[in-house]
N, C-alpha and C. Protein backbone atom coordinates (compact mmCIF):
# COMPACT_ATOMS: atom_id res chain seq x y z
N UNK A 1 -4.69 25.06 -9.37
CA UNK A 1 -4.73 23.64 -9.03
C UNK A 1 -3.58 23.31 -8.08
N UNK A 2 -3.83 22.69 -6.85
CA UNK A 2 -2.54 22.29 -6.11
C UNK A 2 -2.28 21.33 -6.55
N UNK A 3 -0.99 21.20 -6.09
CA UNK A 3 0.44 19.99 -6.29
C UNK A 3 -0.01 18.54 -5.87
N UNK A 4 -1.08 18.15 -5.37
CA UNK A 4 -1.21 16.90 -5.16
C UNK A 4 -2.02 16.59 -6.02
N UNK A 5 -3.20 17.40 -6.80
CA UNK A 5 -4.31 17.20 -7.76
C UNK A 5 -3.45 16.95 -9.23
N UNK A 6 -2.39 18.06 -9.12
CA UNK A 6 -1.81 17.93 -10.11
C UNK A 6 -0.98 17.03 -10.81
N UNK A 7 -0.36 16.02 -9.14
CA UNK A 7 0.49 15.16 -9.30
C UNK A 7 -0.41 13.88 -9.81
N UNK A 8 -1.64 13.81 -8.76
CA UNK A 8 -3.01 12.64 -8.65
C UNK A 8 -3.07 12.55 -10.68
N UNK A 9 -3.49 13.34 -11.32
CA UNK A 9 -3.67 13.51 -12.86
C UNK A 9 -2.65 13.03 -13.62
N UNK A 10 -1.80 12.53 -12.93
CA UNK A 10 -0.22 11.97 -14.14
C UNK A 10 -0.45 10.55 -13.65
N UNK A 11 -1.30 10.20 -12.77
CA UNK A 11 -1.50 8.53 -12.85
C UNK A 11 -2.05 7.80 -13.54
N UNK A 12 -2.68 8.51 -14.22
CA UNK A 12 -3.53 7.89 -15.28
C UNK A 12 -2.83 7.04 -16.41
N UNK A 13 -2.62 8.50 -16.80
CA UNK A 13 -1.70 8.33 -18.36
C UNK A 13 -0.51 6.85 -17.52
N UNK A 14 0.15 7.18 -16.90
CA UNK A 14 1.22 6.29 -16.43
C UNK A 14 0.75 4.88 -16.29
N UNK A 15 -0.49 4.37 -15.47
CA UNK A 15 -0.92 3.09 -15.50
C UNK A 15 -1.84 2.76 -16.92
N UNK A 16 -1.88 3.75 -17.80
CA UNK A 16 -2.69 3.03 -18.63
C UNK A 16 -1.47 2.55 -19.62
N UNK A 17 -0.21 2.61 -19.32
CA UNK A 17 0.75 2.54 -20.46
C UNK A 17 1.38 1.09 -20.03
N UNK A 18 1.77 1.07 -21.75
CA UNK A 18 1.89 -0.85 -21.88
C UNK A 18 3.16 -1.03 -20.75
N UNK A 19 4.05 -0.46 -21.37
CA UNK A 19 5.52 -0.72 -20.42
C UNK A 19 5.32 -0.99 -19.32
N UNK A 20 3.65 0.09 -18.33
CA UNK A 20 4.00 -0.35 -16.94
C UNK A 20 3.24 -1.68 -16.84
N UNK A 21 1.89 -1.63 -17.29
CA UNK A 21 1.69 -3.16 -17.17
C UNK A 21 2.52 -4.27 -17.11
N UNK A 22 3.42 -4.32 -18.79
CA UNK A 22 4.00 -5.29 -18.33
C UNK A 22 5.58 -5.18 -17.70
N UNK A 23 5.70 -4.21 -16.97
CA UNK A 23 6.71 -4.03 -16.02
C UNK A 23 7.93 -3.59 -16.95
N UNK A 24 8.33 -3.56 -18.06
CA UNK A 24 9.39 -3.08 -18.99
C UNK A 24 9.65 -1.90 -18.71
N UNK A 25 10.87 -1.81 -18.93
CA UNK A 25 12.07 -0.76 -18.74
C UNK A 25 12.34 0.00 -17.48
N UNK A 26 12.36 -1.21 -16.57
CA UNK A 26 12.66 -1.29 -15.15
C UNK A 26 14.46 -1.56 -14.91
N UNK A 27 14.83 -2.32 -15.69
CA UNK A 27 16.39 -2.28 -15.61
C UNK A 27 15.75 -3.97 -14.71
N UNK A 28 15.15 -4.68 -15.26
CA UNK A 28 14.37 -6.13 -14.62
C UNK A 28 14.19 -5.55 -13.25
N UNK A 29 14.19 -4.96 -12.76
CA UNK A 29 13.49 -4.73 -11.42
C UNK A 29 12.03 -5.33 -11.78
N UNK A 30 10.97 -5.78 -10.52
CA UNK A 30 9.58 -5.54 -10.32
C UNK A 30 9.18 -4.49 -10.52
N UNK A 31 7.83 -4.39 -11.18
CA UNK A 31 7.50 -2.77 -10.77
C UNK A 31 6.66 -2.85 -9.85
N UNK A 32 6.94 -2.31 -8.64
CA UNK A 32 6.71 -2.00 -7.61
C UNK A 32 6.65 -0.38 -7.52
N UNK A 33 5.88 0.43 -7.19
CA UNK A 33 5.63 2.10 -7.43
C UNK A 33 4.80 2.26 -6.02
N UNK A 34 5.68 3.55 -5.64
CA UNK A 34 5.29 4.48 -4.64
C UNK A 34 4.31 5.59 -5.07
N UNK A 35 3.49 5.94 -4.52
CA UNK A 35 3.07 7.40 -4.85
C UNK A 35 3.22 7.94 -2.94
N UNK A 36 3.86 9.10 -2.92
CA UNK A 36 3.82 9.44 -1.49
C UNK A 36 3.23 10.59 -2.07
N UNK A 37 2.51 11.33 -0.60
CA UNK A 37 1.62 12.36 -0.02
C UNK A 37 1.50 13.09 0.82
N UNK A 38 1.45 14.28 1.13
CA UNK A 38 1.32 14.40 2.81
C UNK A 38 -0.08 13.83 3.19
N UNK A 39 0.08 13.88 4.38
CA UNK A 39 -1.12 13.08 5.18
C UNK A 39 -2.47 14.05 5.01
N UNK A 40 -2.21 15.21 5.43
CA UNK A 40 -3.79 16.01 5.10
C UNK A 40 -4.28 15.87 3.80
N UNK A 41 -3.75 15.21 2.33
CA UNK A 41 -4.63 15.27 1.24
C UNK A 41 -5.08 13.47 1.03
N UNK A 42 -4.85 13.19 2.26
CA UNK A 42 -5.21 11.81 2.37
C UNK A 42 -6.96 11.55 1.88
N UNK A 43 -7.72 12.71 1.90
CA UNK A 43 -9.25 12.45 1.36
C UNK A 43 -8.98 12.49 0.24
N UNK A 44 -8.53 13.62 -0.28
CA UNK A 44 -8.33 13.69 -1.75
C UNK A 44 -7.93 12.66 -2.54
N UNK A 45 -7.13 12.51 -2.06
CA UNK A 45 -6.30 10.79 -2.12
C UNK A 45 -6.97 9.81 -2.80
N UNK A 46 -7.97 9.52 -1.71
CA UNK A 46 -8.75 8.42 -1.41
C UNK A 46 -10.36 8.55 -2.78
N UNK A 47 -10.48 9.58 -2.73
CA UNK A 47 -11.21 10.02 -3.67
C UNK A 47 -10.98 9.87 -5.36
N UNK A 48 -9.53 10.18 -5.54
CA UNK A 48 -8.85 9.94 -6.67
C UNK A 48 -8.94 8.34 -6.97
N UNK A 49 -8.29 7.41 -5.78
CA UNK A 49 -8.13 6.50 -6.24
C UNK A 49 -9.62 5.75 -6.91
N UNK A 50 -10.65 6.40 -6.03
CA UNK A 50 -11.88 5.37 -6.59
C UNK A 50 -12.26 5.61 -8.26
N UNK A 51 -11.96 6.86 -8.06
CA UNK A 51 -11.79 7.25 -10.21
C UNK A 51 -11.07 6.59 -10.28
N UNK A 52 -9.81 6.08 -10.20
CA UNK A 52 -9.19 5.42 -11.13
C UNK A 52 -9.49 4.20 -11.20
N UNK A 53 -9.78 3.46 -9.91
CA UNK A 53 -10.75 2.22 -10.37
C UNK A 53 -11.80 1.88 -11.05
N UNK A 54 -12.66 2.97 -10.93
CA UNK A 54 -13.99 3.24 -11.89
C UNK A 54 -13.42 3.63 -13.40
N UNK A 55 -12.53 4.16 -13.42
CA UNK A 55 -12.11 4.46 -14.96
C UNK A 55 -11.69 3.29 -15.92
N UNK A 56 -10.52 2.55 -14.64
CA UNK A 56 -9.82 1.88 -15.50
C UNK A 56 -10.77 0.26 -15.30
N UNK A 57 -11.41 0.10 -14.49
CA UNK A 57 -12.30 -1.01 -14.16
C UNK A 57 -13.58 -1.05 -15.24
N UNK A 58 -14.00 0.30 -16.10
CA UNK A 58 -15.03 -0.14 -16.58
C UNK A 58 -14.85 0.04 -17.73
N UNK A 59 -13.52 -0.18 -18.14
CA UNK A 59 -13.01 -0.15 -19.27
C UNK A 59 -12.49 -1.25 -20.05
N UNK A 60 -13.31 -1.41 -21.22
CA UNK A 60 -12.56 -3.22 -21.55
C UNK A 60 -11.02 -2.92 -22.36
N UNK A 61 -10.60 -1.97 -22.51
CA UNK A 61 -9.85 -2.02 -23.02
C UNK A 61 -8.29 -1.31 -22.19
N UNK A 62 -8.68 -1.29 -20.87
CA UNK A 62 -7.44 -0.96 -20.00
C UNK A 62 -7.24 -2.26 -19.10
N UNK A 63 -6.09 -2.45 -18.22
CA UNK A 63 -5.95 -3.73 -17.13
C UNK A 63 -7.23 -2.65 -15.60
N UNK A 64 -7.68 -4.15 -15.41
CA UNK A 64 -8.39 -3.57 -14.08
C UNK A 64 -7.57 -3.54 -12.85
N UNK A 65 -7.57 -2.41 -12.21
CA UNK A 65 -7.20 -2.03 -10.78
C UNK A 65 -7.92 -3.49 -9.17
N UNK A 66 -7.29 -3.90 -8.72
CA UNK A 66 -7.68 -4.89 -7.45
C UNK A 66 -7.36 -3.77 -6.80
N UNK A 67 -7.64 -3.04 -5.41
CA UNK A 67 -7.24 -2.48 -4.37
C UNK A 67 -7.30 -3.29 -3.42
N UNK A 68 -6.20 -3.46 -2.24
CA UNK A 68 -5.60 -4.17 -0.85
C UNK A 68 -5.61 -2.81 -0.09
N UNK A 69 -6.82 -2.79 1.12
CA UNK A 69 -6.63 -1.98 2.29
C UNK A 69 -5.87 -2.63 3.31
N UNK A 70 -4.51 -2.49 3.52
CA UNK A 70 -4.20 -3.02 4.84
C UNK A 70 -4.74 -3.22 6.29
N UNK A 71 -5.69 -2.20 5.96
CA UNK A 71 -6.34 -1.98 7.45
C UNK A 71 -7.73 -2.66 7.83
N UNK A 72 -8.05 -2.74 6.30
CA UNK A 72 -9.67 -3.89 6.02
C UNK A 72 -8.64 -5.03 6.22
N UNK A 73 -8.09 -5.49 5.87
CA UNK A 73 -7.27 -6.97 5.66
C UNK A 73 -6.92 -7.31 6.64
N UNK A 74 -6.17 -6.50 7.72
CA UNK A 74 -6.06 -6.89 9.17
C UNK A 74 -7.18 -7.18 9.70
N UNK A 75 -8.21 -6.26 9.51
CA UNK A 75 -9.38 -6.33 10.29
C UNK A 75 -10.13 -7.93 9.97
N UNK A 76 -10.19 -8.43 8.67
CA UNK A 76 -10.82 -9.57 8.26
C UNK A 76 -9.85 -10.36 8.81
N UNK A 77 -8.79 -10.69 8.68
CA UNK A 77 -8.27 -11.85 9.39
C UNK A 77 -8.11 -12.18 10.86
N UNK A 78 -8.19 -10.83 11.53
CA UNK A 78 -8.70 -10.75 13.09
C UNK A 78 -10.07 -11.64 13.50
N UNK A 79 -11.00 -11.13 12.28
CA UNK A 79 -12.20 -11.85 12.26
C UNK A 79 -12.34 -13.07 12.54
N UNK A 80 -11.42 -13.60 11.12
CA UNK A 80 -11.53 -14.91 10.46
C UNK A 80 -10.72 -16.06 11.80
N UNK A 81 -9.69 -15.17 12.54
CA UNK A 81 -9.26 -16.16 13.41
C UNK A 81 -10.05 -16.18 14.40
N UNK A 82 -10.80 -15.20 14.66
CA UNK A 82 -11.94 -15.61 15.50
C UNK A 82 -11.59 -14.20 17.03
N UNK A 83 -10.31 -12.74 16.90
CA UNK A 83 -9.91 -12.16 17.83
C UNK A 83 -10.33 -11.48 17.70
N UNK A 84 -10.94 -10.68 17.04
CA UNK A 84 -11.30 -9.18 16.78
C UNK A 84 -12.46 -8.49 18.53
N UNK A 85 -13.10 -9.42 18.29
CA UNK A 85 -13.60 -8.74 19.75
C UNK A 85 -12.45 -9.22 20.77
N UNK A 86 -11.69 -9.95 21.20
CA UNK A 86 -10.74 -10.27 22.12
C UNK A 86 -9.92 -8.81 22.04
N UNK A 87 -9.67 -8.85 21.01
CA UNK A 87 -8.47 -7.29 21.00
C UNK A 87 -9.35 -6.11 21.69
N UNK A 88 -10.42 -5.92 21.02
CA UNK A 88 -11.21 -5.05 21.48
C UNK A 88 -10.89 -5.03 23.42
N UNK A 89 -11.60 -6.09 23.76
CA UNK A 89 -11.33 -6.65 24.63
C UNK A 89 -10.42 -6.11 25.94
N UNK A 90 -9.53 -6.71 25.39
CA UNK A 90 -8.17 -6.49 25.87
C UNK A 90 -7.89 -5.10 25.88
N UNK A 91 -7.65 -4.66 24.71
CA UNK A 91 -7.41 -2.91 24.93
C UNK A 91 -8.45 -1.98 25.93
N UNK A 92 -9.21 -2.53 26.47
CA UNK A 92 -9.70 -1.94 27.27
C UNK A 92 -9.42 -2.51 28.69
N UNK A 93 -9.37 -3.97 28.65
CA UNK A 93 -8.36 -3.88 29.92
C UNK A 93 -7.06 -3.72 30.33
N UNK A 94 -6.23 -3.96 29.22
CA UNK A 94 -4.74 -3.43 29.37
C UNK A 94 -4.17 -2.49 28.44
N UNK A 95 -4.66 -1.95 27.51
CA UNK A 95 -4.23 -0.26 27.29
C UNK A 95 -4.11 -1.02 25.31
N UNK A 96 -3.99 0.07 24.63
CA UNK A 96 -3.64 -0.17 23.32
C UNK A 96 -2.04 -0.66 23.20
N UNK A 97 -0.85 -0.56 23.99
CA UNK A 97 0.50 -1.04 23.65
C UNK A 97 0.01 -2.41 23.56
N UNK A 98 -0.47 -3.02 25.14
CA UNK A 98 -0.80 -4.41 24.76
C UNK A 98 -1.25 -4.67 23.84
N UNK A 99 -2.18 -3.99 23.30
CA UNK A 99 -3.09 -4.56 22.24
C UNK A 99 -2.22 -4.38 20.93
N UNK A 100 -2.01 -4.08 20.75
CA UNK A 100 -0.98 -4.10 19.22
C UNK A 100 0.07 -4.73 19.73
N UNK A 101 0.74 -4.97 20.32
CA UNK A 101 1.84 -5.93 20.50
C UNK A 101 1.30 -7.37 20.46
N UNK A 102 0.34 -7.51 20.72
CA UNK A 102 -1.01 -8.97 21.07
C UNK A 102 -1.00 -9.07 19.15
N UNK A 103 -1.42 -8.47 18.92
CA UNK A 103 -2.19 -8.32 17.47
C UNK A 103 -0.89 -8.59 16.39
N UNK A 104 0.05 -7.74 16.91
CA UNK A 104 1.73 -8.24 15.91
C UNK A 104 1.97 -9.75 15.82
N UNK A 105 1.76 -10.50 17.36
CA UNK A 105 1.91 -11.27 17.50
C UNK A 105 1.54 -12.75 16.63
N UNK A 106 -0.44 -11.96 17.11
CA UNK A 106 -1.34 -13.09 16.21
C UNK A 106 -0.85 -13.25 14.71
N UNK A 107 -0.87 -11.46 14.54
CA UNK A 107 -0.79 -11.84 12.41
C UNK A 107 0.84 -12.04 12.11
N UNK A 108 1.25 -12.31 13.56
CA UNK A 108 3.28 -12.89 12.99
C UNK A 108 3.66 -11.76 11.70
N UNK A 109 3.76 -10.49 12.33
CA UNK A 109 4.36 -9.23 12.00
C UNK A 109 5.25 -9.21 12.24
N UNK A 110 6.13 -9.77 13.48
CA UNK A 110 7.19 -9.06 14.06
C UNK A 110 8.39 -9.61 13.24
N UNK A 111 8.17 -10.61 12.29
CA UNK A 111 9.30 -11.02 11.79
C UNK A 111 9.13 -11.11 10.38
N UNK A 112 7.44 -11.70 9.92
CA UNK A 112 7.12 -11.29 8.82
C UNK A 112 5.84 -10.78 8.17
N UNK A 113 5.32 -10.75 7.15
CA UNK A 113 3.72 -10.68 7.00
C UNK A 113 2.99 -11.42 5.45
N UNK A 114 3.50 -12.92 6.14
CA UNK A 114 3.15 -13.68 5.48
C UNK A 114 1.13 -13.61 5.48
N UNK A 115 0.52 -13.25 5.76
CA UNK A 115 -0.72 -13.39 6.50
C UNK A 115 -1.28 -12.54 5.18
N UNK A 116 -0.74 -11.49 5.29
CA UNK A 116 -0.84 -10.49 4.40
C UNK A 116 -0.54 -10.93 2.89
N UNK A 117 0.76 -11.54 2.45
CA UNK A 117 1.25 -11.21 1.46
C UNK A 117 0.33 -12.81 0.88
N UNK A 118 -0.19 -13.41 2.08
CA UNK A 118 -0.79 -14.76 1.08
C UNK A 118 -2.28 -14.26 0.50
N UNK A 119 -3.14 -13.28 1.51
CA UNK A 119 -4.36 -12.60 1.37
C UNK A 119 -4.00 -12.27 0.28
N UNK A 120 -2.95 -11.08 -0.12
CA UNK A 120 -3.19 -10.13 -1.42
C UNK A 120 -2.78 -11.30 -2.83
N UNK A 121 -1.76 -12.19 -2.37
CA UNK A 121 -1.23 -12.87 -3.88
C UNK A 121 -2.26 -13.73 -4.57
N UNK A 122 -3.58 -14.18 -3.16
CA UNK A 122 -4.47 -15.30 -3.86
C UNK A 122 -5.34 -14.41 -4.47
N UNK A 123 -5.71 -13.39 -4.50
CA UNK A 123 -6.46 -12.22 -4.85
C UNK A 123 -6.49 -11.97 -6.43
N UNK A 124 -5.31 -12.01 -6.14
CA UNK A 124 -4.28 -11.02 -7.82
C UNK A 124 -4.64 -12.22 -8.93
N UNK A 125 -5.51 -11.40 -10.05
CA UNK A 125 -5.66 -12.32 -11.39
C UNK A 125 -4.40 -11.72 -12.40
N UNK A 126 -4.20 -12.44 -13.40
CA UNK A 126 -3.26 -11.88 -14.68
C UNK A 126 -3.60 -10.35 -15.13
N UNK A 127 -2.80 -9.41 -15.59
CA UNK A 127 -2.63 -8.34 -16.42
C UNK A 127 -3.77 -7.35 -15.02
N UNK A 128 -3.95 -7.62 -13.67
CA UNK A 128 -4.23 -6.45 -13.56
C UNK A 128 -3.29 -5.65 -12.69
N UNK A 129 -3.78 -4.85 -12.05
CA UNK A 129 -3.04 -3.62 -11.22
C UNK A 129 -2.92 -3.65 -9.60
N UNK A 130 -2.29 -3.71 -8.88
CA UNK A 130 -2.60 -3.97 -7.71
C UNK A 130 -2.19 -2.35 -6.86
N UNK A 131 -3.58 -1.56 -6.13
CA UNK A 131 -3.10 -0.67 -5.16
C UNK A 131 -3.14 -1.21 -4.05
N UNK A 132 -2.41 -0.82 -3.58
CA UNK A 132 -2.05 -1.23 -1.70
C UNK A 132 -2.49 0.26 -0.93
N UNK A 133 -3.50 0.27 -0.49
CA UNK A 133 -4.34 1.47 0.66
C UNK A 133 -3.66 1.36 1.63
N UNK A 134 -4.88 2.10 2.89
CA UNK A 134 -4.45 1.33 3.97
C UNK A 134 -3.44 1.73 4.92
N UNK A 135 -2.35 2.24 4.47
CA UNK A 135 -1.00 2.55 5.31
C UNK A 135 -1.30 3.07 6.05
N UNK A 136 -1.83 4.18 6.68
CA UNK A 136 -1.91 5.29 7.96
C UNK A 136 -2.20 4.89 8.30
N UNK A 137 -3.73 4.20 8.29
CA UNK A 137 -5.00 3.42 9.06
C UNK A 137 -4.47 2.31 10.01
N UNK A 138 -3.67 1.64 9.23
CA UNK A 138 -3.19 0.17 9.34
C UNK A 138 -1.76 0.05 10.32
N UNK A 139 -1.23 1.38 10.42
CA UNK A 139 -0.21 2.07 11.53
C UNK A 139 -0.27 2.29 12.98
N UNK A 140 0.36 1.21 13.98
CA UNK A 140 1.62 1.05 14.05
C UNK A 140 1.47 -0.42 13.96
N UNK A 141 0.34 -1.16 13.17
CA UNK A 141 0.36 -2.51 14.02
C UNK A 141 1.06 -2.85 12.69
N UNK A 142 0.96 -2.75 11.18
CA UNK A 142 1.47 -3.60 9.88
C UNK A 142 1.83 -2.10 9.61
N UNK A 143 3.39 -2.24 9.13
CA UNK A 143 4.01 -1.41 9.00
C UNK A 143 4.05 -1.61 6.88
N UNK A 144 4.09 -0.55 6.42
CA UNK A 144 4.54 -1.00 4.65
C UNK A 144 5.64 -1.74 4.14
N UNK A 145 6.99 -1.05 5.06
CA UNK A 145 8.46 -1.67 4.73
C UNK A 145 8.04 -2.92 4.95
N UNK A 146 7.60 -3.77 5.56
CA UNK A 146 7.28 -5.13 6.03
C UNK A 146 6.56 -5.85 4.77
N UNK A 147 5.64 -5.15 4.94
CA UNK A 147 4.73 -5.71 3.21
C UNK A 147 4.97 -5.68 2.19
N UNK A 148 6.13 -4.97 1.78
CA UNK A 148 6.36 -4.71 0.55
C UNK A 148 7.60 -5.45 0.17
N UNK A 149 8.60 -5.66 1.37
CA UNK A 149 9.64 -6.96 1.30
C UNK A 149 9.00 -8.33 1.25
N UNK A 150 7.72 -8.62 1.71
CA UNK A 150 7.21 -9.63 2.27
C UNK A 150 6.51 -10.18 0.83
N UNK A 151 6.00 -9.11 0.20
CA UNK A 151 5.34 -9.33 -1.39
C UNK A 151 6.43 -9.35 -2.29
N UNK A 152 7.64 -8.67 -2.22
CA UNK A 152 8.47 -8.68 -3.80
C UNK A 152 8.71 -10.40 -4.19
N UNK A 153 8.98 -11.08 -3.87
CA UNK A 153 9.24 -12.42 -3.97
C UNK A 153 8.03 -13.18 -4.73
N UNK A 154 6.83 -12.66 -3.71
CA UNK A 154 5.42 -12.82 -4.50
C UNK A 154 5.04 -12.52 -5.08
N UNK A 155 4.93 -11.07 -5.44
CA UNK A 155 4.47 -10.93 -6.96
C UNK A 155 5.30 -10.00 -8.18
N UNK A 156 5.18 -11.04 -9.30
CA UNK A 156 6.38 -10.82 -10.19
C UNK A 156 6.00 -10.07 -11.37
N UNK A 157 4.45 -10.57 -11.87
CA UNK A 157 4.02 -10.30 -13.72
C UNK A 157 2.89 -8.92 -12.90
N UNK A 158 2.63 -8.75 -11.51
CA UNK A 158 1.36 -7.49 -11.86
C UNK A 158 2.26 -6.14 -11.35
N UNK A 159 2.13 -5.38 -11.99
CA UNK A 159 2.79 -3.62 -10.94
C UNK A 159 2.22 -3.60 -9.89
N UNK A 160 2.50 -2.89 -9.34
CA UNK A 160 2.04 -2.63 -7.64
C UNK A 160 2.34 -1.37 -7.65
N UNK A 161 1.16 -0.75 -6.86
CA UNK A 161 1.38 0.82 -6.33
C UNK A 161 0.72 1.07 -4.99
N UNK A 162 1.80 1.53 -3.88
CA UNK A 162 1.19 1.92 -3.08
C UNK A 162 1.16 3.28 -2.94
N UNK A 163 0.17 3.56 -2.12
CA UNK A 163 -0.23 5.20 -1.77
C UNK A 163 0.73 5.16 -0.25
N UNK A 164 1.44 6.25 -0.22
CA UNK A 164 1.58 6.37 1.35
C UNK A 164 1.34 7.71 1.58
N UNK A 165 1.20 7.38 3.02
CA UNK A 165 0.99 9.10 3.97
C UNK A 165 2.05 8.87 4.13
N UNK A 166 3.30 10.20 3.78
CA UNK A 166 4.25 10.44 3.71
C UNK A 166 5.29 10.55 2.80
N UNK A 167 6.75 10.29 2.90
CA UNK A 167 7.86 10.47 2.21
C UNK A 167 8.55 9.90 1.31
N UNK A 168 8.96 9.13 0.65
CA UNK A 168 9.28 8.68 -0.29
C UNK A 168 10.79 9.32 -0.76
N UNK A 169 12.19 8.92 -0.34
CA UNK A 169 13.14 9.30 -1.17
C UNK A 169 13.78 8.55 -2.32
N UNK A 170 13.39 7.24 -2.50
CA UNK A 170 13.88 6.61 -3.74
C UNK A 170 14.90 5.43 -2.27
N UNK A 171 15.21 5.46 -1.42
CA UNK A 171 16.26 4.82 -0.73
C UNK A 171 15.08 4.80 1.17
N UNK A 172 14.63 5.28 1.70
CA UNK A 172 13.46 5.56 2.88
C UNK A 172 12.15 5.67 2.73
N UNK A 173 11.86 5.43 3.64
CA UNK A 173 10.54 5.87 3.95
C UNK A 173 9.92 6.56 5.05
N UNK A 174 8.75 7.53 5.32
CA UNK A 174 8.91 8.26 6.57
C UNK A 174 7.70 8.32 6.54
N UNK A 175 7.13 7.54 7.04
CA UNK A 175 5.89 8.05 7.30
C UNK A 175 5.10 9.22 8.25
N UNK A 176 3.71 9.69 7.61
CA UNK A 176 3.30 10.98 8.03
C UNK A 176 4.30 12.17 8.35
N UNK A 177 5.55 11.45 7.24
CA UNK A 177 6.52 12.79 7.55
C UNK A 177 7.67 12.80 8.69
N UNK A 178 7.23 12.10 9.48
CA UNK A 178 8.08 12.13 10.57
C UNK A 178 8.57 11.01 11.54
N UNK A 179 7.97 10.01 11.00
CA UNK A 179 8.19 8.75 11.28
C UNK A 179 8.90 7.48 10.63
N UNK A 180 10.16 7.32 10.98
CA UNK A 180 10.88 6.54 10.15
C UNK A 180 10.32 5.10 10.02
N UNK A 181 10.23 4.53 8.58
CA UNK A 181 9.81 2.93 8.75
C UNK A 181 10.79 2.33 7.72
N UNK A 182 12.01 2.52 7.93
CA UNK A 182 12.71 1.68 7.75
C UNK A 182 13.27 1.54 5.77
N UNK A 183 14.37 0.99 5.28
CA UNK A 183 14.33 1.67 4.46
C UNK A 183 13.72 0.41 3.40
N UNK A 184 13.58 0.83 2.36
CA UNK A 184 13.20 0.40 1.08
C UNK A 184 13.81 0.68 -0.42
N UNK A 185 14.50 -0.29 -0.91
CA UNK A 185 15.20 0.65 -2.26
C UNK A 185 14.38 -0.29 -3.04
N UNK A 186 13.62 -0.68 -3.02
CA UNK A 186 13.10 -1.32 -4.53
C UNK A 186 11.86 -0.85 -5.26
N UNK A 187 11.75 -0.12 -4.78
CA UNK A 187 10.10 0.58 -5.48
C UNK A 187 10.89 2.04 -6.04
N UNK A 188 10.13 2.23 -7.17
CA UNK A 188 9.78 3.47 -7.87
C UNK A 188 9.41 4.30 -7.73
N UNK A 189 9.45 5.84 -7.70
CA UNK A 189 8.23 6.72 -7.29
C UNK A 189 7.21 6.84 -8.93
N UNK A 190 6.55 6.79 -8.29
CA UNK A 190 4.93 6.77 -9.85
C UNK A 190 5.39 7.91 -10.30
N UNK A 191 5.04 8.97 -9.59
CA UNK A 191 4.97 10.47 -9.85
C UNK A 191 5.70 11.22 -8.83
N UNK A 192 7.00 11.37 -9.55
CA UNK A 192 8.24 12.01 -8.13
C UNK A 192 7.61 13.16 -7.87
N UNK A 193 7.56 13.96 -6.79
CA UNK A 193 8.02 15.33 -6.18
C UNK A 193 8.58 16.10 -6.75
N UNK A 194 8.75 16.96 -6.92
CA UNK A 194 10.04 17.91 -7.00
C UNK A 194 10.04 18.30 -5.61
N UNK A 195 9.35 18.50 -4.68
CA UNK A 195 10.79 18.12 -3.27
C UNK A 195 10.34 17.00 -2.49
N UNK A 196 10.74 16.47 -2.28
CA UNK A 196 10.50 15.02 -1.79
C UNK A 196 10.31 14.94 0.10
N UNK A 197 10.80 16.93 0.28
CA UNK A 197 10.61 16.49 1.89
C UNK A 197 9.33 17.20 2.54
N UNK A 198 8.28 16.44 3.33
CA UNK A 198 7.42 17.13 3.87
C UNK A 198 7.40 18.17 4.59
C-alpha cells in the first residue's frame, strides 16, 4: 500500500471523532486542518474524498461533510457577475496574465477574498465538516493562504480541512512543491508526514 492511501485511511477515524467536531484540544485554536499531498496523487485524492462524503453523509449518526471547490466557486461567481465569457474573452485577446490579473481584480483577491469567504460561510450549517478542494485548479488566480486568513475570523464552531497539492510544514506552505504561497501558522496537519518535504 503506498504512503498516500495509507495516510488517505487515518481520515476517517480522525473526522469521525468527537474532539474534532467540536474543535477540543486545540489549545482554543480553530480547527482548521491541512492534509498536504504531492500533486500526482491528486486523482487518488479526489477519489478518497468522495468516500468520505458518501460515508460520512449517509450516515445519521456521523456530522455531514459540505465540500467548497475553489475553482467551481470562482467559476460561479464569474457567472453570477455576469464575466465569465468576458474573461474568456479577453484571454484570447490579451494573453492569460491579463486575464487573471482582470479576474483578481473582479473577485477583490488582491487584498482580500471576501467573495469567497461569504460563498463558503452562508453555506456552512451547524455540527458539519467543511472540505476546501480546489487549490491547484483554482491556482494562480485564488491563492489558499488568502482563504484561509480570510475564513479564520468566519468560521469558528465547524473544522475545516483543506486538501492541498503540496507542502505543509506546520509554519508554510508550498505549493505543488515548489511554489511558495506564503506562510500560514494556524492550521493543523490532519495526518502529518513523516517527511514533510516533496
Amino acid at each position: 500500500m503506498s504512503q498516500i492511501r495509507k495516510r488517505l485511511d487515518q481520515i476517517l477515524p480522525e473526522i469521525k471523532k468527537k474532539d474534532f467536531l467540536n474543535n477540543k484540544g486545540l489549545g482554543n485554536e480553530i480547527g482548521f486542518y491541512l492534509f498536504d499531498y504531492d500533486p500526482e496523487d491528486e486523482l487518488i485524492v479526489r477519489d478518497h474524498i468522495d468516500f468520505l462524503i458518501r460515508k460520512m453523509n449517509n450516515n445519521p449518526d456521523t456530522a455531514d461533510i459540505v465540500e467548497f471547490d475553489l475553482f467551481n466557486i470562482m467559476i460561479e461567481i464569474l457567472e453570477d457577475k455576469g464575466y465569465l465569457e468576458k474573461t474568456f474573452k479577453m484571454e484570447e485577446k490579451s494573453g492569460s496574465q491579463k486575464m487573471i490579473k482582470k479576474i483578481k481584480t473582479t473577485l477583490s483577491l488582491k487584498s482580500n477574498a471576501r467573495l469567497f469567504t461569504n460563498y463558503i460561510s452562508e453555506r456552512v450549517e451547524e455540527n458539519q465538516i467543511i472540505f476546501i478542494t480546489g487549490v491547484g485548479k483554482a491556482w494562480p488566480i485564488v491563492r489558499s493562504h488568502t482563504v484561509l486568513n480570510n475564513l479564520h475570523p468566519e468560521i469558528e464552531d465547524n473544522p475545516l480541512v483543506m486538501f492541498f497539492p503540496g507542502s505543509y510544514d506546520g509554519a508554510s506552505l508550498s505549493l505543488f512543491g515548489d511554489i511558495h504561497d506564503d506562510n500560514y501558522y494556524r492550521a493543523f496537519s490532519l495526518v502529518p508526514r513523516k517527511d514533510s518535504v516533496i
